[in-house]
PDB file of N, CA and C in Angstrom:
ATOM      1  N   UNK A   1       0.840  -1.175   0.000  1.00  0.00           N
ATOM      2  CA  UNK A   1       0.000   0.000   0.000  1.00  0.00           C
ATOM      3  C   UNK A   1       0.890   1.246   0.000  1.00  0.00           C
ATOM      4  N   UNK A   2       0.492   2.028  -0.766  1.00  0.00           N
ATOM      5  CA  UNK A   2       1.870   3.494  -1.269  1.00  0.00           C
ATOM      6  C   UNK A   2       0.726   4.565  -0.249  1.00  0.00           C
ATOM      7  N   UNK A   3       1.808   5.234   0.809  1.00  0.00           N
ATOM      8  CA  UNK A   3       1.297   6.122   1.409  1.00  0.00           C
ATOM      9  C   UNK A   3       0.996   7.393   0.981  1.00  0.00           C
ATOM     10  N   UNK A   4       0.311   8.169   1.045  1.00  0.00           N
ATOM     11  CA  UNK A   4      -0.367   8.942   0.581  1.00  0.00           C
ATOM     12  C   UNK A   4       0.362  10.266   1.015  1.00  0.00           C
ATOM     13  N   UNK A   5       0.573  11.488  -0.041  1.00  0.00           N
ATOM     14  CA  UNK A   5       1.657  12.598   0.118  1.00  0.00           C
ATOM     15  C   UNK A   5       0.679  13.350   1.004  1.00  0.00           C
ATOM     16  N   UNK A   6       1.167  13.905   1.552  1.00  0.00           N
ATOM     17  CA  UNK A   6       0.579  15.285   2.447  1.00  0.00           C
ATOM     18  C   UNK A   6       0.820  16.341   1.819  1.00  0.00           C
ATOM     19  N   UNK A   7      -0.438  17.206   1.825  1.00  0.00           N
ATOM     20  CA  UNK A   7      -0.215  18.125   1.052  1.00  0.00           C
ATOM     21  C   UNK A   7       0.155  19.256   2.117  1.00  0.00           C
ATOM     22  N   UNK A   8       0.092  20.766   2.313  1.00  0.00           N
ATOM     23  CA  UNK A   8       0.374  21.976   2.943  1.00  0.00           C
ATOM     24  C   UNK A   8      -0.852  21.815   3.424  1.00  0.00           C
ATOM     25  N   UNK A   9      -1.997  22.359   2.433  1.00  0.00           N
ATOM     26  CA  UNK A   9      -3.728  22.825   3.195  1.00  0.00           C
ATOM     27  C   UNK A   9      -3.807  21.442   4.032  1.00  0.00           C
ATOM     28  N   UNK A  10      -3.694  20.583   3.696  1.00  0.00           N
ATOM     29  CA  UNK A  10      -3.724  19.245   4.440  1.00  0.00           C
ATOM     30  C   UNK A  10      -3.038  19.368   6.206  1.00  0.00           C
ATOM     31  N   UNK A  11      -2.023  19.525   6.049  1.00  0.00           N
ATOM     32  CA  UNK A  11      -1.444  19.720   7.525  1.00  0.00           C
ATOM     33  C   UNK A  11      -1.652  20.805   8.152  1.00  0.00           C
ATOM     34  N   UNK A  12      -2.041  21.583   7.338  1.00  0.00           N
ATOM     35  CA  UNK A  12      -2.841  23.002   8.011  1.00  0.00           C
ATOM     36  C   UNK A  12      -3.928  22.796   8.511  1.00  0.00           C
ATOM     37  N   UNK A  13      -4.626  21.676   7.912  1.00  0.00           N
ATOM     38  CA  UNK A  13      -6.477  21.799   8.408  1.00  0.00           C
ATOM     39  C   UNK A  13      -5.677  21.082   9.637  1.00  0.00           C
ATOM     40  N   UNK A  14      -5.536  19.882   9.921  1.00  0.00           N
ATOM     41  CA  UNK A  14      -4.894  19.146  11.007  1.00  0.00           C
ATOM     42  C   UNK A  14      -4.132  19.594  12.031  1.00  0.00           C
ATOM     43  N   UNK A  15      -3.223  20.463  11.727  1.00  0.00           N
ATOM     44  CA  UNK A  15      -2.422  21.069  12.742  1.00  0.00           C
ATOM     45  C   UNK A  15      -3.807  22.063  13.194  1.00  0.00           C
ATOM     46  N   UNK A  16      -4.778  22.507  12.698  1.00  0.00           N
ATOM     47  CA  UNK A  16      -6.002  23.852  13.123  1.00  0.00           C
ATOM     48  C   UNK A  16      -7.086  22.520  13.912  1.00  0.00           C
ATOM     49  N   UNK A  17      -7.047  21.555  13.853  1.00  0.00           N
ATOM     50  CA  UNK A  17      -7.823  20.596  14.526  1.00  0.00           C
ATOM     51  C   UNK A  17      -7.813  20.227  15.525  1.00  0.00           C
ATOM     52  N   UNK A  18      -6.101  19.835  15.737  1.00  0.00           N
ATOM     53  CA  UNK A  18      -5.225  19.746  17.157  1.00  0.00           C
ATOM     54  C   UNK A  18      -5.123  20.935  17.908  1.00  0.00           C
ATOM     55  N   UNK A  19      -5.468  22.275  17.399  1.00  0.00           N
ATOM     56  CA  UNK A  19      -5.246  23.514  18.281  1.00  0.00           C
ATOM     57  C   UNK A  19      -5.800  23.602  18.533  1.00  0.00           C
ATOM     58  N   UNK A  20      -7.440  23.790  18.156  1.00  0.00           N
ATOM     59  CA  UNK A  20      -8.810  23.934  18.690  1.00  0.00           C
ATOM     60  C   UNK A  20      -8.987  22.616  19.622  1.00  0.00           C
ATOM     61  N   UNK A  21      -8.651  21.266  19.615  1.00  0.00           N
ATOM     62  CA  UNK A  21      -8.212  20.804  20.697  1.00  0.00           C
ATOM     63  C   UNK A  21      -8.082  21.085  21.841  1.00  0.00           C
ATOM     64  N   UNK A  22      -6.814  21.329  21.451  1.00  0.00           N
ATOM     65  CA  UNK A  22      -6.005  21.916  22.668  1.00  0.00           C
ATOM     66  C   UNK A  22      -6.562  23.079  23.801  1.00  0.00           C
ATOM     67  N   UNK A  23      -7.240  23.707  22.272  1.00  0.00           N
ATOM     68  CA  UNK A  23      -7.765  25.305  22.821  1.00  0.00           C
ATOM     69  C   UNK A  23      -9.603  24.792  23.922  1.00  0.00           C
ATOM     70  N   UNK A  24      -9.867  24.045  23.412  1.00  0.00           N
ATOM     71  CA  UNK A  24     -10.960  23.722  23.966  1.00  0.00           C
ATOM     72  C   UNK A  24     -11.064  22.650  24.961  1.00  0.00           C
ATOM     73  N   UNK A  25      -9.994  21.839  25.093  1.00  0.00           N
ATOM     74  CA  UNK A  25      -9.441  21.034  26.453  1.00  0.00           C
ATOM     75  C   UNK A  25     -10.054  19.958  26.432  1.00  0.00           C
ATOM     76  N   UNK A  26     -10.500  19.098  24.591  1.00  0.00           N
ATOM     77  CA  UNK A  26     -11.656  17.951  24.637  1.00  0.00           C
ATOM     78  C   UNK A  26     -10.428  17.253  24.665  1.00  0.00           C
ATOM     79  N   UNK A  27      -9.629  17.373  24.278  1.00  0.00           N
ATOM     80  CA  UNK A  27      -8.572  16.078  24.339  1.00  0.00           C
ATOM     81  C   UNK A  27      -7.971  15.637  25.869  1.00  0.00           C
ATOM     82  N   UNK A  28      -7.904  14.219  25.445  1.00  0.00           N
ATOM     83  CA  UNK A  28      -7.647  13.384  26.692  1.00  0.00           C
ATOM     84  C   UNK A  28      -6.550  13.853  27.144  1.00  0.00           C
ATOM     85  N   UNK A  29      -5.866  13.755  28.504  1.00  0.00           N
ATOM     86  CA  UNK A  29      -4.643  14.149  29.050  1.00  0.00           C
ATOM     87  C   UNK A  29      -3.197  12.785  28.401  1.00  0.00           C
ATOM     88  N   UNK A  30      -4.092  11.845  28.456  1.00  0.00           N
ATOM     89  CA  UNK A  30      -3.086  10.435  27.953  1.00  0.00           C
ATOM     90  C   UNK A  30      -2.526  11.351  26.607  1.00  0.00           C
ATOM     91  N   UNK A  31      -3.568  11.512  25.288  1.00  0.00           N
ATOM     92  CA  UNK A  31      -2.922  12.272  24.106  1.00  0.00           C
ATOM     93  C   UNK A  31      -2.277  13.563  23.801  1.00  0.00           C
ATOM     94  N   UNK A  32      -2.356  14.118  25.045  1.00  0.00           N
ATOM     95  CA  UNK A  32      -1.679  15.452  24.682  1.00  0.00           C
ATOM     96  C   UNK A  32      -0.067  15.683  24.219  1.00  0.00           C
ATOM     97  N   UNK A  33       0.858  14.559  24.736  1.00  0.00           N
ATOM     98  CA  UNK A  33       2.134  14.585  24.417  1.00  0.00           C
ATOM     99  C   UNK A  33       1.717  13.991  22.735  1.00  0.00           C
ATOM    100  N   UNK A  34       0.787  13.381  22.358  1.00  0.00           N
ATOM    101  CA  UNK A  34       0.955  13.072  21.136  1.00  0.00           C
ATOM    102  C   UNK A  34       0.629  13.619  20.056  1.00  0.00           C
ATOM    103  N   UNK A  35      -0.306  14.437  20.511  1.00  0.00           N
ATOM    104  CA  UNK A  35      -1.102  15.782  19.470  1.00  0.00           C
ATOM    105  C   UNK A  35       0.181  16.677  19.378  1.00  0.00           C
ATOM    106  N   UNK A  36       0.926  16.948  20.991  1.00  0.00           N
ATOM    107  CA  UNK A  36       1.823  17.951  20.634  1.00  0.00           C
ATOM    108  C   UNK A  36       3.027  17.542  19.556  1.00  0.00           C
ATOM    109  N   UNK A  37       3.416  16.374  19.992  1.00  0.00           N
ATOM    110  CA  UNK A  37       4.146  15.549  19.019  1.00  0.00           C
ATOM    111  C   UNK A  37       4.100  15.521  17.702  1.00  0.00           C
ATOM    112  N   UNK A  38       2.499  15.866  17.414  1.00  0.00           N
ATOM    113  CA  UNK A  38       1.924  15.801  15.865  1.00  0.00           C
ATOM    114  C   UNK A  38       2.223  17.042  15.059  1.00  0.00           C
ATOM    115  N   UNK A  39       1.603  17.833  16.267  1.00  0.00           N
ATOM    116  CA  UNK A  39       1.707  19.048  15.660  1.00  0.00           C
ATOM    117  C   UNK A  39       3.247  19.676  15.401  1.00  0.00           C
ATOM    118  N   UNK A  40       4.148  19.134  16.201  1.00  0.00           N
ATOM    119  CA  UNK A  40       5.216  19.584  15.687  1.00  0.00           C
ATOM    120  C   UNK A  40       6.047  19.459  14.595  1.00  0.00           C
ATOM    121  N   UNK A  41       5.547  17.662  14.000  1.00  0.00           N
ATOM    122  CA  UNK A  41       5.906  17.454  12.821  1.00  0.00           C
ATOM    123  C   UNK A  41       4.849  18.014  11.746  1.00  0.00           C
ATOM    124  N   UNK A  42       3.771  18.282  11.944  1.00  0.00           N
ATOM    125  CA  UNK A  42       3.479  19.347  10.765  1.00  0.00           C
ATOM    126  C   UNK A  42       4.087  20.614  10.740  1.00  0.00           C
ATOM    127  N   UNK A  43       3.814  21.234  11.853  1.00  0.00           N
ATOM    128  CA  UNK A  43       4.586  22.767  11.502  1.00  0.00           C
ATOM    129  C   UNK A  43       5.944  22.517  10.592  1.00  0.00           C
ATOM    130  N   UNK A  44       6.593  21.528  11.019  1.00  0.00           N
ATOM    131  CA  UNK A  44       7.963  21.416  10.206  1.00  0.00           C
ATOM    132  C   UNK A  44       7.897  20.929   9.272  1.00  0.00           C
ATOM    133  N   UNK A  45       6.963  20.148   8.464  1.00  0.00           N
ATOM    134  CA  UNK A  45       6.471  20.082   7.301  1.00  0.00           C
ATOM    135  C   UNK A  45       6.129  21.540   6.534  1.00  0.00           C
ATOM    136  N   UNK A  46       5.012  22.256   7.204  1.00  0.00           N
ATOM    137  CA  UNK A  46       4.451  22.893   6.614  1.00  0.00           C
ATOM    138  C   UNK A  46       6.080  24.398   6.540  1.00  0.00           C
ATOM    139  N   UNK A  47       7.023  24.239   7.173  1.00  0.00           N
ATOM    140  CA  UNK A  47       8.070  25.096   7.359  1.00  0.00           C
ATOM    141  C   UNK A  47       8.838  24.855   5.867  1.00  0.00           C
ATOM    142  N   UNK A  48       8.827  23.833   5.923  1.00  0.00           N
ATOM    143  CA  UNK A  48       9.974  22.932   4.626  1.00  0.00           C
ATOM    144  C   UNK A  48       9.236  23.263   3.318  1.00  0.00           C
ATOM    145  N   UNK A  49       8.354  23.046   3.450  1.00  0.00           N
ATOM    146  CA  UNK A  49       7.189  23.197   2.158  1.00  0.00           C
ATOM    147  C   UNK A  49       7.279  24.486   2.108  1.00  0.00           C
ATOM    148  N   UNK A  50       7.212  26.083   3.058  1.00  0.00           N
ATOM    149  CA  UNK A  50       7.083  26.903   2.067  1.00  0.00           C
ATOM    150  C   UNK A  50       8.782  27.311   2.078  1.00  0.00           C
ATOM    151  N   UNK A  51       9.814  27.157   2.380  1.00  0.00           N
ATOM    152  CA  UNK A  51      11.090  27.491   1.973  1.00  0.00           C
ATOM    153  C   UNK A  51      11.369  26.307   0.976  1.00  0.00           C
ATOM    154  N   UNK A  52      10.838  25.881   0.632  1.00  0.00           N
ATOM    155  CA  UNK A  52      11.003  24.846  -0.652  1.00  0.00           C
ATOM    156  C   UNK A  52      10.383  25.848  -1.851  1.00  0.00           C
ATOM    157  N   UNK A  53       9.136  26.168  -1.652  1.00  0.00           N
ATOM    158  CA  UNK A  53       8.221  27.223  -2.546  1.00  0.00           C
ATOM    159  C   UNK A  53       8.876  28.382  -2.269  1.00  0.00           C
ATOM    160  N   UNK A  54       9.504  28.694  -1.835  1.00  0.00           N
ATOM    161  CA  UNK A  54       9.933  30.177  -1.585  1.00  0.00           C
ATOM    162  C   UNK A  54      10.871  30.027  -2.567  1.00  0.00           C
ATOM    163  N   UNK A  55      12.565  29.149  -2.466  1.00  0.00           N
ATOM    164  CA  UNK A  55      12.983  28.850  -3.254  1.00  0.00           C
ATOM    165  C   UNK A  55      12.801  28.730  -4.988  1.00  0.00           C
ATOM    166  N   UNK A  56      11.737  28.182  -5.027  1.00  0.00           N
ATOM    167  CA  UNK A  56      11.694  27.310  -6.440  1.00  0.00           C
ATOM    168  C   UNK A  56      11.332  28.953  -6.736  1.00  0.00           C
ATOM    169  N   UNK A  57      10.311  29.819  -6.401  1.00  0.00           N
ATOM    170  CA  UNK A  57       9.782  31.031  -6.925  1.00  0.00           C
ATOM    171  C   UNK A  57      10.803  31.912  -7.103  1.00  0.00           C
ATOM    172  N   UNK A  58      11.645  32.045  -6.137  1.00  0.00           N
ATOM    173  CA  UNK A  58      12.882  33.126  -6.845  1.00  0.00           C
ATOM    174  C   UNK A  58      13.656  32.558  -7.865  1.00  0.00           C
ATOM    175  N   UNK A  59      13.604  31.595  -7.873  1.00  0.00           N
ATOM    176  CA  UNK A  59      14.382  30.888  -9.391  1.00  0.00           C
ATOM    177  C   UNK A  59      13.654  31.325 -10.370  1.00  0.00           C
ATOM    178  N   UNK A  60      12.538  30.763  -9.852  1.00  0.00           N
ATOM    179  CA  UNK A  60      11.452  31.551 -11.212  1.00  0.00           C
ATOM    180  C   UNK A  60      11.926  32.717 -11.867  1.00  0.00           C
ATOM    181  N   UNK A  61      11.523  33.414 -10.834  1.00  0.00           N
ATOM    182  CA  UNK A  61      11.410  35.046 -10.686  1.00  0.00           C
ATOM    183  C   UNK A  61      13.094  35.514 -11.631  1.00  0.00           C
ATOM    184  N   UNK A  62      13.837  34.860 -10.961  1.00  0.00           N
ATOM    185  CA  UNK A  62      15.456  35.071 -11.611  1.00  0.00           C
ATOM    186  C   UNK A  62      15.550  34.898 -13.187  1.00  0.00           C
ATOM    187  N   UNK A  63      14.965  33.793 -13.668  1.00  0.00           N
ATOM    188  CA  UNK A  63      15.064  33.307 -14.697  1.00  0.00           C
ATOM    189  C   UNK A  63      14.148  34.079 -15.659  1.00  0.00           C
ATOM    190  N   UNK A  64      13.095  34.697 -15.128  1.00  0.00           N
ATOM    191  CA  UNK A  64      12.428  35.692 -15.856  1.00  0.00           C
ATOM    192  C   UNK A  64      13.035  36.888 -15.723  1.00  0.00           C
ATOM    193  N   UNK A  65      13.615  37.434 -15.343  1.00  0.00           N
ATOM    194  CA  UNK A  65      14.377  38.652 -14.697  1.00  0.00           C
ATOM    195  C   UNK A  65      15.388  38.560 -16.239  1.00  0.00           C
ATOM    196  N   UNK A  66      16.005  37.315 -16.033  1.00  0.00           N
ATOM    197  CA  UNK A  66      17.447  37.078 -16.996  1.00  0.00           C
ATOM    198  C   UNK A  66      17.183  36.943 -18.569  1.00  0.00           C
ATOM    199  N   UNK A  67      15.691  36.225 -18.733  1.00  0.00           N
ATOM    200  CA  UNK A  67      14.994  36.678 -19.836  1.00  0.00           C
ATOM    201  C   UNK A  67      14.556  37.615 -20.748  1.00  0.00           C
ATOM    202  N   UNK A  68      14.188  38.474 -20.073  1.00  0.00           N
ATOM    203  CA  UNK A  68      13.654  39.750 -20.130  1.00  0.00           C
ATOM    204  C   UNK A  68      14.678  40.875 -20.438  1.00  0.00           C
ATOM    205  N   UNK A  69      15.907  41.026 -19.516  1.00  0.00           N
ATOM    206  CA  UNK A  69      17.073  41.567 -20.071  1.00  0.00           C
ATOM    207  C   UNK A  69      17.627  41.315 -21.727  1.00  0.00           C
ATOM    208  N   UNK A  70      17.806  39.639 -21.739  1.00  0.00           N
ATOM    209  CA  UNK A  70      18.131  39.819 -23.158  1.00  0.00           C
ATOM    210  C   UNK A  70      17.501  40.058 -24.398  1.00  0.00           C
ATOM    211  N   UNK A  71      15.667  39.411 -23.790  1.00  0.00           N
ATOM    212  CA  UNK A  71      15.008  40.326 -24.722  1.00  0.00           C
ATOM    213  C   UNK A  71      15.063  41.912 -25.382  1.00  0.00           C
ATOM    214  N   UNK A  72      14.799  42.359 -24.112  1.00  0.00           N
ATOM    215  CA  UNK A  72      15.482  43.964 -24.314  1.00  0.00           C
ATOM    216  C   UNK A  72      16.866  44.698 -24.913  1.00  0.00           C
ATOM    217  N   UNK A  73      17.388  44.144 -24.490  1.00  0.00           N
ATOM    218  CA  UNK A  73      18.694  44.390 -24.955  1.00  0.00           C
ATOM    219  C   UNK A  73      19.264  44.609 -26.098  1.00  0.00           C
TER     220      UNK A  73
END
């Protein structure tokens, strides 16, 4: 069975599931080290994912930049 990618909005709705959780105190005391646990590997997902996108976009951005010059030129 091929596990299924996580997307960003994905660990966002989830990590906003576990906070309202948290925020509302329905969760058991046994799960709380594990929600927190959870939530920390999304945030660092969702961290990686946008300096990954941050990345790839200034390349973009560069490569159109470098385009555009020699058009002009």
């Amino acid at each position: 069975m091929s596990k299924k990618t996580l997307k960003y909005q994905e660990a966002m709705l989830e990590l906003q599931n576990i906070l309202d959780g948290l925020e509302s105190e329905q969760i058991d005391v046994d799960e709380v080290s594990l929600k927190v646990a959870r939530a920390v590997e999304l945030i660092s997902f969702c961290r990686e994912k946008i300096e990954k996108t941050e990345l790839e976009v200034r390349k973009i951005v560069k490569e159109f930049d470098r385009d555009s010059e020699k058009n002009s030129g």
